[in-house]
Protein backbone atom coordinates (compact mmCIF):
# COMPACT_ATOMS: atom_id res chain seq x y z
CA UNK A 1 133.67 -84.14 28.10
CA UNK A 2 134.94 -86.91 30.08
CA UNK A 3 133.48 -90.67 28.59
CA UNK A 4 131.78 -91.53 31.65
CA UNK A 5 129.23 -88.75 31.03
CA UNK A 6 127.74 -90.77 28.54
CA UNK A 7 126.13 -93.02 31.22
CA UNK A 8 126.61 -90.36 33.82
CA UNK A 9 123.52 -88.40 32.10
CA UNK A 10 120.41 -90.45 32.93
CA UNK A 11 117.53 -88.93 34.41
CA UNK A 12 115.31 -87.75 36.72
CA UNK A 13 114.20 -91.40 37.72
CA UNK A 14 117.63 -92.83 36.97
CA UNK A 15 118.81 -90.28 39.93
CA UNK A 16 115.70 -90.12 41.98
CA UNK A 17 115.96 -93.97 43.47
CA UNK A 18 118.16 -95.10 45.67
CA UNK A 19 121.50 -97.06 44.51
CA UNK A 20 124.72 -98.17 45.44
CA UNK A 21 127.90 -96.05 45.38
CA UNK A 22 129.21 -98.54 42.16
CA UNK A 23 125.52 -97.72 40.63
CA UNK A 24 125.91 -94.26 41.12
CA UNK A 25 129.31 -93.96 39.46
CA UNK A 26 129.03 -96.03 36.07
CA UNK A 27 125.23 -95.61 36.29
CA UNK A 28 124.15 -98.95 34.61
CA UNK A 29 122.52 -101.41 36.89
CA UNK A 30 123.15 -104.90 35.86
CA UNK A 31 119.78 -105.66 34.43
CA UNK A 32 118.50 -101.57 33.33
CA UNK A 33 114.52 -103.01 32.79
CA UNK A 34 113.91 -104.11 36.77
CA UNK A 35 115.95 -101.08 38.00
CA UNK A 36 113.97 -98.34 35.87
CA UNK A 37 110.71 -100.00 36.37
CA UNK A 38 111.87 -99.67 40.22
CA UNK A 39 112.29 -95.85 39.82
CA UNK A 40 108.40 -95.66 38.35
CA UNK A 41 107.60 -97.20 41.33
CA UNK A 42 104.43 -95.38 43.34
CA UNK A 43 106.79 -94.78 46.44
CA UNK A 44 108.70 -92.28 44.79
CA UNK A 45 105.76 -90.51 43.79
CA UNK A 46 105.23 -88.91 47.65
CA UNK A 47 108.47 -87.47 47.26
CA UNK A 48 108.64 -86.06 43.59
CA UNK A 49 104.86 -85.09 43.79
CA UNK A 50 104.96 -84.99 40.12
CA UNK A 51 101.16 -83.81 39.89
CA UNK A 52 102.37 -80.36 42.01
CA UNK A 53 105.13 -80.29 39.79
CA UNK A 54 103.45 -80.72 36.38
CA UNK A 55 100.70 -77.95 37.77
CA UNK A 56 104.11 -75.53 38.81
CA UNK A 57 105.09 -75.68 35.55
CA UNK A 58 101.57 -74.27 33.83
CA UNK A 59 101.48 -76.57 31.25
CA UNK A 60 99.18 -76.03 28.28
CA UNK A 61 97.96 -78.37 25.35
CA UNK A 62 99.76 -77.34 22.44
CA UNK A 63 103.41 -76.59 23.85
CA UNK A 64 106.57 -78.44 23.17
CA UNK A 65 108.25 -79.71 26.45
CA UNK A 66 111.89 -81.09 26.46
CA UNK A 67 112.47 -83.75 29.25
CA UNK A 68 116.10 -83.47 29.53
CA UNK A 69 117.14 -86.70 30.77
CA UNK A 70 114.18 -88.62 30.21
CA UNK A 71 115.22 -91.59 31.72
CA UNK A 72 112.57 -94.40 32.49
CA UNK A 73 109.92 -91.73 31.43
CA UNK A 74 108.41 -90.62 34.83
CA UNK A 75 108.08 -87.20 33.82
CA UNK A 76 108.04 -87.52 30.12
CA UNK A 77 104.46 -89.30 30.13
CA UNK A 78 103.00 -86.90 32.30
CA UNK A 79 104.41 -84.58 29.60
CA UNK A 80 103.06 -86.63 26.83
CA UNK A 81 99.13 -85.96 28.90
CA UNK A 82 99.85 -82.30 29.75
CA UNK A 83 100.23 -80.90 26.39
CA UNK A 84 98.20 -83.51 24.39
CA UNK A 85 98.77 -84.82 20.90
CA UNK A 86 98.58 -81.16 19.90
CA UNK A 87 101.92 -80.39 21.67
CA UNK A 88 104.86 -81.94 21.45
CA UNK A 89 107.48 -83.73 23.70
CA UNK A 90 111.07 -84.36 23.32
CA UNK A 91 112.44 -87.44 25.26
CA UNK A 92 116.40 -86.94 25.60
CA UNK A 93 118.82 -89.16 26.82
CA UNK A 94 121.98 -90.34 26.34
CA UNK A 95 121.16 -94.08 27.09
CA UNK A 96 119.48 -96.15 24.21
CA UNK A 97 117.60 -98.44 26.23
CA UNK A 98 116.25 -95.81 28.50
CA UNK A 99 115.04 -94.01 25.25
CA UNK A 100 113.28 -97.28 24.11
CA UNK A 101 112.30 -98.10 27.50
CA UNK A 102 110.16 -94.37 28.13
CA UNK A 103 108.77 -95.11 24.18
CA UNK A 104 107.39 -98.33 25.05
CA UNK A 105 105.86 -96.90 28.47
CA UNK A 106 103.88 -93.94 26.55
CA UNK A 107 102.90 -96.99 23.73
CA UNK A 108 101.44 -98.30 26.48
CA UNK A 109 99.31 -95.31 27.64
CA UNK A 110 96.88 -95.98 24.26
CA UNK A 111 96.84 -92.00 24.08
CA UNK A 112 97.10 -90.28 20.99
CA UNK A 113 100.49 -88.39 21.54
CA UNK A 114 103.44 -86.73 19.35
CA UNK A 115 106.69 -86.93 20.95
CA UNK A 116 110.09 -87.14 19.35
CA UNK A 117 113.41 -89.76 21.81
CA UNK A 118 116.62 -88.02 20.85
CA UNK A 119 119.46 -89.86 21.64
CA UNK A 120 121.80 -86.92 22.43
CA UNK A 121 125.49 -86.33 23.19
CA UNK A 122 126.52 -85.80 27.27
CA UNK A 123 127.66 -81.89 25.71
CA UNK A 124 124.70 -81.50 23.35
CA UNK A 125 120.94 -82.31 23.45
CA UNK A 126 120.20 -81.83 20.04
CA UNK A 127 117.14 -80.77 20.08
CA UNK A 128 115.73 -78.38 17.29
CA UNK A 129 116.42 -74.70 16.85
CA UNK A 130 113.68 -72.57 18.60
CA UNK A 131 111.28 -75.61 19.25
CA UNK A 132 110.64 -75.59 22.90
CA UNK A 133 108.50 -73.33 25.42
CA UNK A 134 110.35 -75.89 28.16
CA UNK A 135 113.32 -77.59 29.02
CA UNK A 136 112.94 -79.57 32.09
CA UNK A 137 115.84 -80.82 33.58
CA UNK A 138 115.12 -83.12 36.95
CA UNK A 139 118.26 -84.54 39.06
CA UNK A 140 120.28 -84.06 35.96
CA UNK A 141 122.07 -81.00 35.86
CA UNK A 142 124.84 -82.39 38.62
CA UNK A 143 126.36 -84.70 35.87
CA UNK A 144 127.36 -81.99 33.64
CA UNK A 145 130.65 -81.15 33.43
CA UNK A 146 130.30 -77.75 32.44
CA UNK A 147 126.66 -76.57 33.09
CA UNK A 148 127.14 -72.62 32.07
CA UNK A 149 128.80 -74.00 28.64
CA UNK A 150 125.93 -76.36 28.58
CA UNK A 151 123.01 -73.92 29.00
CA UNK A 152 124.49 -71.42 26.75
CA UNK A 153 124.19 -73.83 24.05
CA UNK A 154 120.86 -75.07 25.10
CA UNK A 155 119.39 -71.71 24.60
CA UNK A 156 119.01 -71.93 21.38
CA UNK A 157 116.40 -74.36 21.66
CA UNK A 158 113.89 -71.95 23.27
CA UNK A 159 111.33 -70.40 21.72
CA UNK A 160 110.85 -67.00 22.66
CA UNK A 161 109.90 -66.80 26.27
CA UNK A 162 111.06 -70.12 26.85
CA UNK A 163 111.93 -71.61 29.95
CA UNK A 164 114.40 -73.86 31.64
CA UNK A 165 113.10 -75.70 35.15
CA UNK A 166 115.93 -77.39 36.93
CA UNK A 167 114.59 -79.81 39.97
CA UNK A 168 117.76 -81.39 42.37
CA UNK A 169 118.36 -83.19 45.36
CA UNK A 170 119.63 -80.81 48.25
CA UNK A 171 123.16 -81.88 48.56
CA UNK A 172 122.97 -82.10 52.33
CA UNK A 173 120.44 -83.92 55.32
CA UNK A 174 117.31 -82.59 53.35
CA UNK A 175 117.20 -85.15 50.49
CA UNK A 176 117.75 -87.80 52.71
CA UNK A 177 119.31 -90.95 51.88
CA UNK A 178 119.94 -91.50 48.53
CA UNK A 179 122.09 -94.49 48.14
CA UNK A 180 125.10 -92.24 46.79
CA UNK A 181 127.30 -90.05 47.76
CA UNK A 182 126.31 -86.65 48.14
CA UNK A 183 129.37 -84.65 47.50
CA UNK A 184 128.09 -84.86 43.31
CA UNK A 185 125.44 -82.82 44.20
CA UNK A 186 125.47 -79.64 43.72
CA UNK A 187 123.58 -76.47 45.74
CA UNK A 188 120.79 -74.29 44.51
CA UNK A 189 123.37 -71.15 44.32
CA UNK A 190 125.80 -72.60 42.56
CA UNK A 191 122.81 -74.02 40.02
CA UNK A 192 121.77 -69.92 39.92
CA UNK A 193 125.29 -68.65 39.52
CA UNK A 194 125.77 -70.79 36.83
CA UNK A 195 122.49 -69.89 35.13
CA UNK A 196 123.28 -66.37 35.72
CA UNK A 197 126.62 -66.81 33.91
CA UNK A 198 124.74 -68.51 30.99
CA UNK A 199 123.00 -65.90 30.35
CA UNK A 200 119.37 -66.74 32.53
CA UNK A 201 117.51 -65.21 35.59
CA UNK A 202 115.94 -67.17 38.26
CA UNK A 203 112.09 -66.18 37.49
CA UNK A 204 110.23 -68.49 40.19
CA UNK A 205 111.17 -70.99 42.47
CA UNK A 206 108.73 -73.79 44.21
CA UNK A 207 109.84 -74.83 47.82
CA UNK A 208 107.09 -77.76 48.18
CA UNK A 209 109.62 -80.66 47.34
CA UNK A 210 110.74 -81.41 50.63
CA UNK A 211 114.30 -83.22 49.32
CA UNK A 212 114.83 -81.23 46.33
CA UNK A 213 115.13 -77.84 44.74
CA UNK A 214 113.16 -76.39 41.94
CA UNK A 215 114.06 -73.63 39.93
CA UNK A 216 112.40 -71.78 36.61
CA UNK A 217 114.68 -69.43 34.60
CA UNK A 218 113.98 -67.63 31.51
CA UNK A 219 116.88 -66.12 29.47
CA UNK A 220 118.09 -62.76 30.23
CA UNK A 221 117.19 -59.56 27.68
């Protein structure tokens, strides 16, 4: 796994802002506080519609949610309310200050919660053996360098039943512009061949993000 992965990895916000070309490559704005508070900014809510997506996703109190790429935290505190202090979320990234930066922001909440920031490797999560009814994955999975290798490994985080969603910026005029180029992104069939070759179906898929894609897979008998 090439080196640059490790900054390559970021998140759902660190990929659903605009940013320059140089931004998009090395993936580490010059000052990483202003530029992730930009991407929890309430103008990228009307795109992400993260209340549709946290209802999509049928979260209950009591489950354990892995934000894959957690990133400034967008999704992982609407985790953090979704499944209450009687669930559990894992924050994952491969960026320290990101990590410390989505801790703070749930701190800040004053909500009792329970959630876990693994600092993880670009080829491994490491999150716990069969400890998660959902791995969420938003405008992440086109910096892996080998997603069907990834996933396979991955699976072993679910519990039974578990699911992986996988949300991604159309690679062509529907996501708009992005600030980067789009020839990183990568289309929904490739995302379901891959999963397919990993050893997943494609269970359900939501079409109500008009720039991105959003898949749910479960893994295959």
């Amino acid at each position: 796994m090439k080196k640059l992965l490790l900054v390559l990895m970021a998140s759902c916000a660190l990929s659903a802002a605009p940013a320059t070309a140089e931004e998009h490559q090395h993936r580490r704005p010059a000052d990483i506080k202003q530029y992730l508070e930009h991407l929890d900014s309430a103008e990228r809510d009307q795109y992400q519609k993260p209340a549709q997506v946290i209802e999509a996703l049928r979260l209950k109190p009591g489950m354990a949610i892995a934000d894959l790429g957690s990133g400034s935290g967008y999704f992982t505190r609407r985790f953090v309310e979704a499944v209450t202090d009687s669930g559990m979320v894992y924050a994952v990234d491969v960026e320290p200050e990101m990590l410390a930066y989505a801790k703070e922001s749930i701190i800040h909440m004053h909500v009792p919660y329970s959630a876990e920031f693994i600092l993880a490797r670009p080829d491994n999560p490491k999150l716990p053996f069969e400890a998660v009814d959902l791995i969420f994955v938003c405008n992440t999975a086109h910096h892996l360098e080998n997603r069907a290798a990834y996933f396979r490994t991955v699976k072993s985080a679910l519990k039974p039943g578990g699911r992986i969603a996988i949300i991604d910026f159309y690679p062509d005029e529907r996501s708009g512009d992005l600030g980067f180029p789009k020839h990183h992104l990568v289309r929904r069939e490739t995302i379901v061949q891959e999963m397919t070759e990993a050893g997943y179906r494609l269970e359900r898929e939501h079409t109500f993000l008009p720039r991105q894609y959003f898949l749910e897979f479960g893994a295959s008998p």
